[in-house]
N, C-alpha and C. Protein backbone atom coordinates (compact mmCIF):
# COMPACT_ATOMS: atom_id res chain seq x y z
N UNK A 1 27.49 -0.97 -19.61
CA UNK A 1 26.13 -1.29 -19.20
C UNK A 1 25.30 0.00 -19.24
N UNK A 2 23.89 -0.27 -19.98
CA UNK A 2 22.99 1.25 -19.81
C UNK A 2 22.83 1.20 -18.61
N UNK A 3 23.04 2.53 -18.28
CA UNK A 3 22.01 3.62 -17.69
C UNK A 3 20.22 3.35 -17.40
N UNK A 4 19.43 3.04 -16.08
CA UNK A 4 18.25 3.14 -16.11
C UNK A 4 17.77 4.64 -16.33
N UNK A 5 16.56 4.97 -17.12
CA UNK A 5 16.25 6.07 -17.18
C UNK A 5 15.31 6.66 -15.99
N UNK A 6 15.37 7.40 -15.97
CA UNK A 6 13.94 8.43 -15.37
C UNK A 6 12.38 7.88 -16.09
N UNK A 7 12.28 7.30 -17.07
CA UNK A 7 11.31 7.14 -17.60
C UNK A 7 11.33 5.57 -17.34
N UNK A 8 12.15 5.45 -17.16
CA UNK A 8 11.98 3.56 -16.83
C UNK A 8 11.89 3.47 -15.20
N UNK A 9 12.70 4.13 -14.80
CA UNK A 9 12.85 3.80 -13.63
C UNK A 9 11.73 4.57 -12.57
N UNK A 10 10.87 5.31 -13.07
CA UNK A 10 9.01 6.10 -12.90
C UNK A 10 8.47 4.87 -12.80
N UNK A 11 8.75 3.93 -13.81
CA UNK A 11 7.55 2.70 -14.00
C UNK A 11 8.07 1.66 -12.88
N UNK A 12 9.78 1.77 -12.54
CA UNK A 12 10.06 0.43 -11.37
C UNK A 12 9.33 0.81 -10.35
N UNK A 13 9.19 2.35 -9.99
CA UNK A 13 8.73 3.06 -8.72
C UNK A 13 7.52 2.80 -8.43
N UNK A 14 6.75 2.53 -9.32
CA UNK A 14 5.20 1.64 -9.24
C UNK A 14 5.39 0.54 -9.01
N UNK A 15 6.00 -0.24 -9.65
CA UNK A 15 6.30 -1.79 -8.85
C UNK A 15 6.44 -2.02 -7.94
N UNK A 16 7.24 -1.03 -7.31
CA UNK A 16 7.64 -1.30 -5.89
C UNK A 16 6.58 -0.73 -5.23
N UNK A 17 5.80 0.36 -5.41
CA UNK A 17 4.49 0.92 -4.81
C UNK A 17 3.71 -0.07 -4.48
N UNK A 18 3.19 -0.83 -5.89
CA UNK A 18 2.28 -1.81 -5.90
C UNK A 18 2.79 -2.81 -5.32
N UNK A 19 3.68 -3.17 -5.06
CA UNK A 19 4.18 -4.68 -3.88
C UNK A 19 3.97 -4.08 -2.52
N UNK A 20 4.21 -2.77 -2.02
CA UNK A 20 4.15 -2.04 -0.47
C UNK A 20 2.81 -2.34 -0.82
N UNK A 21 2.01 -1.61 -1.60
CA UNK A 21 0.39 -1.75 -1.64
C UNK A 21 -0.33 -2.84 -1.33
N UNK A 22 0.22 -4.45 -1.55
CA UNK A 22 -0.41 -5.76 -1.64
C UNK A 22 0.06 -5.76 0.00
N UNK A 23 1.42 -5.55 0.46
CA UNK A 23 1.78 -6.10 1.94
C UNK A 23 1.12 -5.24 2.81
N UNK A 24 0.63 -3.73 2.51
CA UNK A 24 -0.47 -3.05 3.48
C UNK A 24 -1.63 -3.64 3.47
N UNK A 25 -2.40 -3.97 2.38
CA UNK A 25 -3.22 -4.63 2.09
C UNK A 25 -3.46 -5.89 2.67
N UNK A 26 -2.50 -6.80 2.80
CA UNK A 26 -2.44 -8.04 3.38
C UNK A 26 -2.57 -7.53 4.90
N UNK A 27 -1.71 -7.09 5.23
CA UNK A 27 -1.74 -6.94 7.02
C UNK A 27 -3.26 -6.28 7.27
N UNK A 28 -3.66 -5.51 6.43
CA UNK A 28 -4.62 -4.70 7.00
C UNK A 28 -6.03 -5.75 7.04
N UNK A 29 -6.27 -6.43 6.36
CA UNK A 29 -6.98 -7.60 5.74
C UNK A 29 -7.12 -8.75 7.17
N UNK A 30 -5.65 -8.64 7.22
CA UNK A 30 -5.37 -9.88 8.70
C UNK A 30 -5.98 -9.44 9.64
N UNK A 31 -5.86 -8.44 9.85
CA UNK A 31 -6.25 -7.84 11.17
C UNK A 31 -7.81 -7.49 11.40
N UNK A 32 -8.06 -7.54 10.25
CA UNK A 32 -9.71 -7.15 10.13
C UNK A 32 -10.52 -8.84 10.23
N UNK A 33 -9.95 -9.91 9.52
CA UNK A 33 -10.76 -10.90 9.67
C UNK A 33 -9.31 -12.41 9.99
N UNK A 34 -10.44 -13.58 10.05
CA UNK A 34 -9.30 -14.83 10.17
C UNK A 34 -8.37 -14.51 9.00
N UNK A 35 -6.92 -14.82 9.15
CA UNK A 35 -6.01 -15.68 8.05
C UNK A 35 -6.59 -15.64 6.85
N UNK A 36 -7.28 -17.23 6.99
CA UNK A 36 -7.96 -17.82 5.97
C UNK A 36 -8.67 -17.08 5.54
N UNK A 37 -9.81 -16.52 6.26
CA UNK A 37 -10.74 -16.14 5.76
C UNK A 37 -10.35 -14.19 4.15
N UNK A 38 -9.59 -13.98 5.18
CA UNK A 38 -8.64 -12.90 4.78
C UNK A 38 -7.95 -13.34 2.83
N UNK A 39 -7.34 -14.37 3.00
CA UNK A 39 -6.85 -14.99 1.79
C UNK A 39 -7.64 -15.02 0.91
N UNK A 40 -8.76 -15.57 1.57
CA UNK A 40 -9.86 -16.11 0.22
C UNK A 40 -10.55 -14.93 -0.27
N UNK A 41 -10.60 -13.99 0.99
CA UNK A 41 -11.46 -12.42 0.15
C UNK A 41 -10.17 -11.93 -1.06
N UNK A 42 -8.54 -11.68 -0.39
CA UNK A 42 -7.75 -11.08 -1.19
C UNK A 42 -7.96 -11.90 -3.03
N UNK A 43 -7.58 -13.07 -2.79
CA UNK A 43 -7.70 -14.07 -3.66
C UNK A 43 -8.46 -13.86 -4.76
N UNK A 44 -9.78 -13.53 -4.28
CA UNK A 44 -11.21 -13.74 -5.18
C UNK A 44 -11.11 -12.37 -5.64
N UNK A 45 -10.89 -11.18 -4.62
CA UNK A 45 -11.29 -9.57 -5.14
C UNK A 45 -10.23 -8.64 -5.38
N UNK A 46 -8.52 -8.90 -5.54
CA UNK A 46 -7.73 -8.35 -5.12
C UNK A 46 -6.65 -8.83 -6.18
N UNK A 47 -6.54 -9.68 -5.75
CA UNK A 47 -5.26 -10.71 -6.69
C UNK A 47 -5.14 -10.45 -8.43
N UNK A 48 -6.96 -10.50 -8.74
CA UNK A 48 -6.85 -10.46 -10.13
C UNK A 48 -6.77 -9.73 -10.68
N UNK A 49 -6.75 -7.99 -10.01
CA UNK A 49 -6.79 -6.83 -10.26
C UNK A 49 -5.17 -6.74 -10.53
N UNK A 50 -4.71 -6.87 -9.00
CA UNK A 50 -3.07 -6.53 -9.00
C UNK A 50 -2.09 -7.06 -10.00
N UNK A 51 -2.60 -8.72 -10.56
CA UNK A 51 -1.83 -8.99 -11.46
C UNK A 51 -1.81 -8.86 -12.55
N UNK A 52 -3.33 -8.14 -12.91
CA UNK A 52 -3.61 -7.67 -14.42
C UNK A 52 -3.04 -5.69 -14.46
N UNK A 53 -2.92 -5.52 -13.24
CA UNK A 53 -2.07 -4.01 -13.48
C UNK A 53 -0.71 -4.32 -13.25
N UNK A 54 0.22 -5.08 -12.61
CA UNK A 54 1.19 -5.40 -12.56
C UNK A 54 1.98 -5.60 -13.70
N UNK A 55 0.88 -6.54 -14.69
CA UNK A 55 1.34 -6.94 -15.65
C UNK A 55 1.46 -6.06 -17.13
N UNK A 56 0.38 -5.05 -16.71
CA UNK A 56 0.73 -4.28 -17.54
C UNK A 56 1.42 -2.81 -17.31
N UNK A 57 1.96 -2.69 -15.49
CA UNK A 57 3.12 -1.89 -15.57
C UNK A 57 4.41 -2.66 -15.91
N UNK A 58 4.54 -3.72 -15.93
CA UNK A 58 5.70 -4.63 -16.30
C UNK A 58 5.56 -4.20 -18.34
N UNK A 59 4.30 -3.95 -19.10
CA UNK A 59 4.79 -3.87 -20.30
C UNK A 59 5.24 -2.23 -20.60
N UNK A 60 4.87 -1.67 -19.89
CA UNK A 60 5.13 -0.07 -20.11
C UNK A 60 6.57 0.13 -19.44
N UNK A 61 6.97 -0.66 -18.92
CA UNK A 61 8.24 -0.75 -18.35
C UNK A 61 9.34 -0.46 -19.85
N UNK A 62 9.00 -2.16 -20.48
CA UNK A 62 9.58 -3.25 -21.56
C UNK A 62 9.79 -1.81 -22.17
N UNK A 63 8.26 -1.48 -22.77
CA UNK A 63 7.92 -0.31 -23.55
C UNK A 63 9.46 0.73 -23.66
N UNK A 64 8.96 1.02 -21.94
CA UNK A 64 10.26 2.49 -22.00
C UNK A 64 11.58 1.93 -22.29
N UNK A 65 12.15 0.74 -21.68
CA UNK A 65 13.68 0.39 -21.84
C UNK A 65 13.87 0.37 -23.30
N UNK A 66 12.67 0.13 -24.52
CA UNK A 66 13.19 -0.35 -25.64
C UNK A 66 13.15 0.95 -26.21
N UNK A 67 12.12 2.13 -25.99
CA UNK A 67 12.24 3.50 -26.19
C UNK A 67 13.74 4.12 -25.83
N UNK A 68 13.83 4.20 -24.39
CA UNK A 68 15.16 4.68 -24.12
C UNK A 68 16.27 4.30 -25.29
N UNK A 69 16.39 2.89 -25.24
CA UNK A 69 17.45 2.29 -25.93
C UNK A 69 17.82 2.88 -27.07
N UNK A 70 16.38 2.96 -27.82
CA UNK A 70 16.57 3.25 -29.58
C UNK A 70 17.07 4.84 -29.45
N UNK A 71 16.65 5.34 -28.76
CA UNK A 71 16.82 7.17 -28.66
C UNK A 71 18.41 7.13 -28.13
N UNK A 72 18.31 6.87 -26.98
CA UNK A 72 19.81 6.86 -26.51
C UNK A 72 21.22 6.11 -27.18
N UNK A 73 20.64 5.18 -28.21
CA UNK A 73 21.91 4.34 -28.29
C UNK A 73 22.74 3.57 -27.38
N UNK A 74 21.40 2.90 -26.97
CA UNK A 74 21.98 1.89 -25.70
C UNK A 74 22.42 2.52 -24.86
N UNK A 75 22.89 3.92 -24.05
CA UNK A 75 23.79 4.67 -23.44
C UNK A 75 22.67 4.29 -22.07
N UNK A 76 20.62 4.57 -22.69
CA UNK A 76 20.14 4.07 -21.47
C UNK A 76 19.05 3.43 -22.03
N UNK A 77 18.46 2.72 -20.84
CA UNK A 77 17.50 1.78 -21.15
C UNK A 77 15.73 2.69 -20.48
């Protein structure tokens, strides 16, 4: 089984940033207004941001594992 790289595993370290980032975000949100009301701001001003950068640290991810791969000889991803 490869090896995660340093260069792949830079880009998981944002993923996981950006998920702590949405659950600070959420609590901090709660506490400032209702629930509901809280949801519908994240929803409308928040959501569409996170999943359009999410989605494209998820391709720079793809990116590096298929980089690693070809350089390393599968040894890492």
């Amino acid at each position: 089984m490869p090896a995660i790289s340093q260069q792949t595993g830079s880009f998981v370290d944002c993923l996981d940033l950006l998920r702590q980032l949405s659950e600070k975000l959420t609590e901090a949100m709660e506490r400032m207004y209702y629930q509901s009301d809280a949801d519908s701001i994240l929803e409308k001003e928040f959501y569409p941001a996170y999943e359009e950068l999410e989605s494209r640290i998820w391709k720079l991810a793809a990116e590096s594992m298929r980089d690693r791969a070809a350089v390393t000889r599968m040894r890492e991803i």
